[in-house]
C-alpha atoms as a PDB file:
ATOM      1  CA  UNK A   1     142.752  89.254 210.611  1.00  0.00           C
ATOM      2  CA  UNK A   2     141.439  85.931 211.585  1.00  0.00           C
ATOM      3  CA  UNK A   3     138.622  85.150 209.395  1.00  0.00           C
ATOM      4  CA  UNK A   4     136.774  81.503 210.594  1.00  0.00           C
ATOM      5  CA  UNK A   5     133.864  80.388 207.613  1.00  0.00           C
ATOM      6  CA  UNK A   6     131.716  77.735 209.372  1.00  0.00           C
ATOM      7  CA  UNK A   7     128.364  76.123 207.549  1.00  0.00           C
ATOM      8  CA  UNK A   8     125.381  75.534 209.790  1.00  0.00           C
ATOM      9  CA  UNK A   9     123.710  71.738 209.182  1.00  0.00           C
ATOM     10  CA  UNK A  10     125.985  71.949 205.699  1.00  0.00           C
ATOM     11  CA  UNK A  11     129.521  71.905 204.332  1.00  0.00           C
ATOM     12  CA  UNK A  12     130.977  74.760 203.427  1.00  0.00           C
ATOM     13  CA  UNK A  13     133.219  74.601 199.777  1.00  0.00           C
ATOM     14  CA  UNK A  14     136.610  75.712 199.357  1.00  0.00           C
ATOM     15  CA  UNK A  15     135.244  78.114 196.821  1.00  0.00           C
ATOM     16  CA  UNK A  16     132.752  79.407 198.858  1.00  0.00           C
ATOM     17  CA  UNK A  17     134.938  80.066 202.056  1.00  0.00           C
ATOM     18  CA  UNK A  18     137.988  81.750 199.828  1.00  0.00           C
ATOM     19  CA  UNK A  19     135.331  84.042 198.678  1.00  0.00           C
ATOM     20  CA  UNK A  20     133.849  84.751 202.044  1.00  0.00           C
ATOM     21  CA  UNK A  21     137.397  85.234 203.197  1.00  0.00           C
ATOM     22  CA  UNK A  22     137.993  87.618 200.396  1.00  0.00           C
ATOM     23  CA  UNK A  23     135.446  89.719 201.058  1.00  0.00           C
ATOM     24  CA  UNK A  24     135.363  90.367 204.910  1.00  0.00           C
ATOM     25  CA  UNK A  25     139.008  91.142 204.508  1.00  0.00           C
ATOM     26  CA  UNK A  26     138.145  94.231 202.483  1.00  0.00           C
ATOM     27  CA  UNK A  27     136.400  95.351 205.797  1.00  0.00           C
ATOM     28  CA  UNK A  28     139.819  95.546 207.120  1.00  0.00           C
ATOM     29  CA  UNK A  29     140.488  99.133 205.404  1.00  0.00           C
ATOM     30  CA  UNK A  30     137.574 100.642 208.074  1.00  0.00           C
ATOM     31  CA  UNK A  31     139.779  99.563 211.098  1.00  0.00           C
ATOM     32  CA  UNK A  32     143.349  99.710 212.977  1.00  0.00           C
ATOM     33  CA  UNK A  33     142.956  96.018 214.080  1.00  0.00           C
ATOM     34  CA  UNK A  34     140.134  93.477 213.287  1.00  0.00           C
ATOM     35  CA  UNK A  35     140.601  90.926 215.867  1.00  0.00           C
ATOM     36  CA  UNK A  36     138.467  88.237 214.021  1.00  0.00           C
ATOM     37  CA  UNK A  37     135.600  87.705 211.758  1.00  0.00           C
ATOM     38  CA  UNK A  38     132.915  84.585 211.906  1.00  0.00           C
ATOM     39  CA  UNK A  39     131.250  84.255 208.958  1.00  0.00           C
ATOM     40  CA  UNK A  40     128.178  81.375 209.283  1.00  0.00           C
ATOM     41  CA  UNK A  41     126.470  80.068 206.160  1.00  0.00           C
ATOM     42  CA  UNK A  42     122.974  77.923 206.347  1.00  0.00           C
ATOM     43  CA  UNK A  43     120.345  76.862 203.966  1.00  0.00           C
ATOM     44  CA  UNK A  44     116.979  76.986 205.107  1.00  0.00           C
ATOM     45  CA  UNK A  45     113.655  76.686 202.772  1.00  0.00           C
ATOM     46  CA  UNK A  46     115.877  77.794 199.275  1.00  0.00           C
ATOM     47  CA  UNK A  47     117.034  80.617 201.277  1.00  0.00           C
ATOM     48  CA  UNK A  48     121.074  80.964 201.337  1.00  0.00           C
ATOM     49  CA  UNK A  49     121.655  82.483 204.441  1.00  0.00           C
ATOM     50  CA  UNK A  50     124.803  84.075 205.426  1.00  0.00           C
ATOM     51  CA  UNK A  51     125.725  85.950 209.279  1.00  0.00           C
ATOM     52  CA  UNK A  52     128.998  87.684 209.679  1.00  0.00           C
ATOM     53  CA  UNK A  53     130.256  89.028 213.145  1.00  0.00           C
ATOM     54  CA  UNK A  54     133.324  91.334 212.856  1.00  0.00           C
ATOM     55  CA  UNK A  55     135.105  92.323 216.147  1.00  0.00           C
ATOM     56  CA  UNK A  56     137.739  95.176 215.517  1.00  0.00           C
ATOM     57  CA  UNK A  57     139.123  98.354 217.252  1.00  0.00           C
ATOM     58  CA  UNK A  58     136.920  97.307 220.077  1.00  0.00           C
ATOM     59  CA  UNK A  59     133.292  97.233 218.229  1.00  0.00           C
ATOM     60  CA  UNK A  60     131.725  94.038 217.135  1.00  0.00           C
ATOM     61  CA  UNK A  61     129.357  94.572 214.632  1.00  0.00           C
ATOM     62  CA  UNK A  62     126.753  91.994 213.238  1.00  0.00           C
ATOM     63  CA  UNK A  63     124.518  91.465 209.968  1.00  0.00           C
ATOM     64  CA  UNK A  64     122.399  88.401 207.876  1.00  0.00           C
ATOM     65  CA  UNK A  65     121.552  88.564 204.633  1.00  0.00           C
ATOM     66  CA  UNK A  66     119.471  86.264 202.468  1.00  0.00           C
ATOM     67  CA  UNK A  67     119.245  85.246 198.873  1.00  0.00           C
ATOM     68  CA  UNK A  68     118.475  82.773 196.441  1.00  0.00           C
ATOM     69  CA  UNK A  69     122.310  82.689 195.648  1.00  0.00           C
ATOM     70  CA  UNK A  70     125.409  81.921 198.096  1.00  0.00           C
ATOM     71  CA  UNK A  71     127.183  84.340 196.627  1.00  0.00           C
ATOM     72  CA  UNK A  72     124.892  87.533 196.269  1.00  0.00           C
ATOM     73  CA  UNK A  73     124.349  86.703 199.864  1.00  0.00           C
ATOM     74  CA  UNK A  74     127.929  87.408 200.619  1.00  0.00           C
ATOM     75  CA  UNK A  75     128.262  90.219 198.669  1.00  0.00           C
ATOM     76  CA  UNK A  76     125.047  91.628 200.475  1.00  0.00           C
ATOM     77  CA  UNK A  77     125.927  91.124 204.283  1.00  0.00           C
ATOM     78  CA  UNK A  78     129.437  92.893 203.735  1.00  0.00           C
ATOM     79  CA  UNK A  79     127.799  95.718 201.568  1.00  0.00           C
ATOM     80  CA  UNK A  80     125.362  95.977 204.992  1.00  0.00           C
ATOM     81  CA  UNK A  81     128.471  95.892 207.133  1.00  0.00           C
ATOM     82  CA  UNK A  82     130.048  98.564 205.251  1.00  0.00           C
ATOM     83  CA  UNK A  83     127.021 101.009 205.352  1.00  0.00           C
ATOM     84  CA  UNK A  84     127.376  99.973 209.277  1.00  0.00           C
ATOM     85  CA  UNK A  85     130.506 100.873 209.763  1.00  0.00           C
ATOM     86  CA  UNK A  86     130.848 104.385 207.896  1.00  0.00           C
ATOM     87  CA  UNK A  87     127.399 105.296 209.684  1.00  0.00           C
ATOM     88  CA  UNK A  88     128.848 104.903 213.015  1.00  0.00           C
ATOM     89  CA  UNK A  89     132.188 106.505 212.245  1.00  0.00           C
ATOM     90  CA  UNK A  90     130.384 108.728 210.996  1.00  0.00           C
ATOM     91  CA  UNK A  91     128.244 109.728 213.817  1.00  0.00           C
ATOM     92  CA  UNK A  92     131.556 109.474 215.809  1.00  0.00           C
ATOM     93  CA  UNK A  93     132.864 112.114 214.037  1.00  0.00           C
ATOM     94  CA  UNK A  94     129.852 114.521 214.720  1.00  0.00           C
ATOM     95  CA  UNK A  95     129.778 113.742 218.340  1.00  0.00           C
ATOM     96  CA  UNK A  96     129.604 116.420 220.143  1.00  0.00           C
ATOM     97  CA  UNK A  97     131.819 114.983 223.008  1.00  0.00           C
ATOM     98  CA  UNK A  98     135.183 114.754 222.741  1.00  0.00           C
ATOM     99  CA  UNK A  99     136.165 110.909 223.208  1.00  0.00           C
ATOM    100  CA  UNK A 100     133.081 108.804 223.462  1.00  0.00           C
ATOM    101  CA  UNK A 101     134.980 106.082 220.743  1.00  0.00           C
ATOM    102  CA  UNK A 102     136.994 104.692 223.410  1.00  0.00           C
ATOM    103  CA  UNK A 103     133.829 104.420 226.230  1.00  0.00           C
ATOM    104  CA  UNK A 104     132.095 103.236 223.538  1.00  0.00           C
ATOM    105  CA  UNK A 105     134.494 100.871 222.067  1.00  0.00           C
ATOM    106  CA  UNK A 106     134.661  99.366 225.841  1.00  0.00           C
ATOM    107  CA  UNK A 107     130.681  99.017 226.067  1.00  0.00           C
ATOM    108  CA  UNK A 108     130.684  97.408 222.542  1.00  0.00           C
ATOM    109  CA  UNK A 109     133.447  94.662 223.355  1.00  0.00           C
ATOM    110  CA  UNK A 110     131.597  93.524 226.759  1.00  0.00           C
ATOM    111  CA  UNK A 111     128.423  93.123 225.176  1.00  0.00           C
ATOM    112  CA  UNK A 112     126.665  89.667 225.113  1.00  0.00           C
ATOM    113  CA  UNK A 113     125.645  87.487 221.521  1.00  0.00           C
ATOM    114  CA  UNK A 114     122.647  87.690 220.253  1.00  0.00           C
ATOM    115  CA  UNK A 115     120.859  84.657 221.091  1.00  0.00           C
ATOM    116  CA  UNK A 116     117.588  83.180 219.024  1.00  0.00           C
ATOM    117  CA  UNK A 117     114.627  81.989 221.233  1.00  0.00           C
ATOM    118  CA  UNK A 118     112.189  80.122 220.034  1.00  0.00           C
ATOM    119  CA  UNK A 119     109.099  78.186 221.964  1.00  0.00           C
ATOM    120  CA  UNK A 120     108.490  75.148 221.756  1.00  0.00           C
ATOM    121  CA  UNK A 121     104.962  75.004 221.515  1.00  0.00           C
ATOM    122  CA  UNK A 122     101.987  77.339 222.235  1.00  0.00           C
ATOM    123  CA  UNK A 123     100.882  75.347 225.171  1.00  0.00           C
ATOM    124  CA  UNK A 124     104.000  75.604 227.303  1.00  0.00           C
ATOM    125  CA  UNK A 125     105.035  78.416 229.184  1.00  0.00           C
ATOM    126  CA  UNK A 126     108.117  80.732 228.488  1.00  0.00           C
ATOM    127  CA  UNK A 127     111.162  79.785 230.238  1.00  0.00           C
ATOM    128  CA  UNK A 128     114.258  81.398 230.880  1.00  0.00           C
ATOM    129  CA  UNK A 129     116.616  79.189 228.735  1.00  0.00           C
ATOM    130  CA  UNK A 130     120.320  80.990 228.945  1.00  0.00           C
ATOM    131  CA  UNK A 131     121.503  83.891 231.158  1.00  0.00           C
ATOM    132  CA  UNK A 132     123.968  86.328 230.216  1.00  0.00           C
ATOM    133  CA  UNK A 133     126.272  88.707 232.173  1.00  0.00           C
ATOM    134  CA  UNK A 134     128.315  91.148 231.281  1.00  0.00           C
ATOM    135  CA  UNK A 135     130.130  94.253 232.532  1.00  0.00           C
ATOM    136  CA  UNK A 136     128.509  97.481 232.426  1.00  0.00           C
ATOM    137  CA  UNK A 137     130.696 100.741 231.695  1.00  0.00           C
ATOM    138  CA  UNK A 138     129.252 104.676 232.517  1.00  0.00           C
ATOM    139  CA  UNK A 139     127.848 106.439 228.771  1.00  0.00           C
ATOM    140  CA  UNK A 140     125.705 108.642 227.779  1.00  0.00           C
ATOM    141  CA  UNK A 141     121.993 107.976 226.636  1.00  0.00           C
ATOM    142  CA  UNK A 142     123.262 109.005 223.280  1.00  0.00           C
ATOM    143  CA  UNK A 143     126.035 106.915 223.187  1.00  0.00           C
ATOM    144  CA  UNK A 144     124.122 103.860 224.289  1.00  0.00           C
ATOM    145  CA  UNK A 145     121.626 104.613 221.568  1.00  0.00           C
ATOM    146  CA  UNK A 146     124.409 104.658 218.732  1.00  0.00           C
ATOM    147  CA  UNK A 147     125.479 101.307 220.228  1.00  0.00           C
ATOM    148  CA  UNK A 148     121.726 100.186 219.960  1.00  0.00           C
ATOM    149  CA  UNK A 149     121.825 100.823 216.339  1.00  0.00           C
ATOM    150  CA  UNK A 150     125.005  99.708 215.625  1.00  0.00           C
ATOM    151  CA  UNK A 151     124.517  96.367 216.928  1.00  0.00           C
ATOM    152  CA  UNK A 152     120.559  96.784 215.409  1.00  0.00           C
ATOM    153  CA  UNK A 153     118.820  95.421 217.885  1.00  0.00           C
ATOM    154  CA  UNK A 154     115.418  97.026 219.620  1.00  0.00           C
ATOM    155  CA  UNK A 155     116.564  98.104 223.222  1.00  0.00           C
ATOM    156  CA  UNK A 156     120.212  98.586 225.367  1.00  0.00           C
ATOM    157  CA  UNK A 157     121.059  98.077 229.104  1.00  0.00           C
ATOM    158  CA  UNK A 158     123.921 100.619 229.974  1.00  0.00           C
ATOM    159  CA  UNK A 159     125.231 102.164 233.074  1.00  0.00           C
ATOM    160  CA  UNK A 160     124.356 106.023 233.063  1.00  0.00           C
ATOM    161  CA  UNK A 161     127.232 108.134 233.611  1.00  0.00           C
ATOM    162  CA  UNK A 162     125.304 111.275 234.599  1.00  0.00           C
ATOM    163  CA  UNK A 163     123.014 109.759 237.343  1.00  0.00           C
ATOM    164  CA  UNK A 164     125.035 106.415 237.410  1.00  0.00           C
ATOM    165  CA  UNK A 165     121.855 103.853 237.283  1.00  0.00           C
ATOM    166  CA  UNK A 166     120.951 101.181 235.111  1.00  0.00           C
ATOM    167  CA  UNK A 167     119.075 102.127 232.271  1.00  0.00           C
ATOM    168  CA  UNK A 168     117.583 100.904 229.349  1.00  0.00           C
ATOM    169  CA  UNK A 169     117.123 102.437 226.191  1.00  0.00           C
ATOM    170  CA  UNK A 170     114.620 101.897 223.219  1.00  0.00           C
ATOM    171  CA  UNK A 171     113.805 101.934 219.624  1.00  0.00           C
ATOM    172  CA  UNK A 172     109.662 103.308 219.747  1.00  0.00           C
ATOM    173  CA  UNK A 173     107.480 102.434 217.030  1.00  0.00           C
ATOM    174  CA  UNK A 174     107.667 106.139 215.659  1.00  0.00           C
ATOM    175  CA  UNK A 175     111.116 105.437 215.103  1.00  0.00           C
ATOM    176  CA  UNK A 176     112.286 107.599 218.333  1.00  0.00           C
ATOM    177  CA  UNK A 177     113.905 106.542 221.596  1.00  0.00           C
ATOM    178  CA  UNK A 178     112.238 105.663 224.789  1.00  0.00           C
ATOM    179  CA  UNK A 179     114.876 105.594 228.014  1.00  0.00           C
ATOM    180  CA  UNK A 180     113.661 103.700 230.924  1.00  0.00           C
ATOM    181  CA  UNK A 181     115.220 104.939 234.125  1.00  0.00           C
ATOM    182  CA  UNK A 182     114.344 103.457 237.691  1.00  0.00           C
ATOM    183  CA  UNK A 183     113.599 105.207 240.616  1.00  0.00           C
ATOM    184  CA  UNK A 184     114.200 103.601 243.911  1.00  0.00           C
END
């Protein structure tokens, strides 16, 4: 497993990246193949900082954690990524379906970054400031909401497979699932 430690607006010590390193290869037990791991450390306001995203067996997964310490913060964004992965191995495993891992797998690996926004200032109007494509493979409304939660993010564009549309799919304030389906 490749695992790259990069500091963002600091430098990262050997110390800290062997540990780092350390730790995300213990992930390595959960898959066949991790293809590579970016682990990103920042300080901001006291706050150590640290975002890991794992691609493996197809899945890229993604967390942050925060602390007052380096260190704990380490120790808390793998913990996260471990609860991650055996929840949505999991749910695999209770699917009713027989093979949704590999469609699923497929969906997860095309899938765009997660990209930060922020506005400049309250007078200006919102711009478009980076586009994204990516390829979009037939699942399930249940699959694309496990994929929703897995990469924990509020709503999913994915290709239907029963009435082959785009549709989106997304995490209500209840805590429930809203799917958005067009009509033409």
């Amino acid at each position: 497993m490749r695992v790259i430690v990069k500091g963002k607006n600091m430098n990262v010590s050997d110390a800290l990246q062997k540990y780092a390193e350390k730790k995300i290869q213990k992930l390595g037990k959960y898959f066949k193949e991790i293809k590579e791991a970016i682990v990103t450390q920042s300080v901001q306001r006291n706050w150590h900082i640290v975002e890991v995203t794992l691609e493996g067996d197809g899945i890229v997964l993604r967390g942050e954690e925060r602390s007052d310490d380096m260190y704990a913060s380490i120790d808390q964004v793998v913990e996260k990524l471990e609860k991650q992965i055996k929840r949505f191995k999991g749910k695999l495993y209770d699917r009713v379906h027989e093979e949704p891992s590999k469609e699923v797998a497929e969906v997860v690996s095309e899938l765009p970054e997660e990209e930060t926004i922020t506005e400049e200032s309250e007078e200006e109007a919102p711009t478009i400031v980076r586009t994204k494509k990516f390829t979009l493979k037939p699942m399930l409304p249940e699959e694309a909401a496990l994929q929703m939660e897995l990469l924990n993010h509020d709503f999913f564009v994915f290709l239907n497979a029963d009435s082959n549309t785009v549709n989106v799919i997304y995490k209500r304030q209840d805590g429930n699932y809203g799917l958005i389906e067009p009509e033409v």
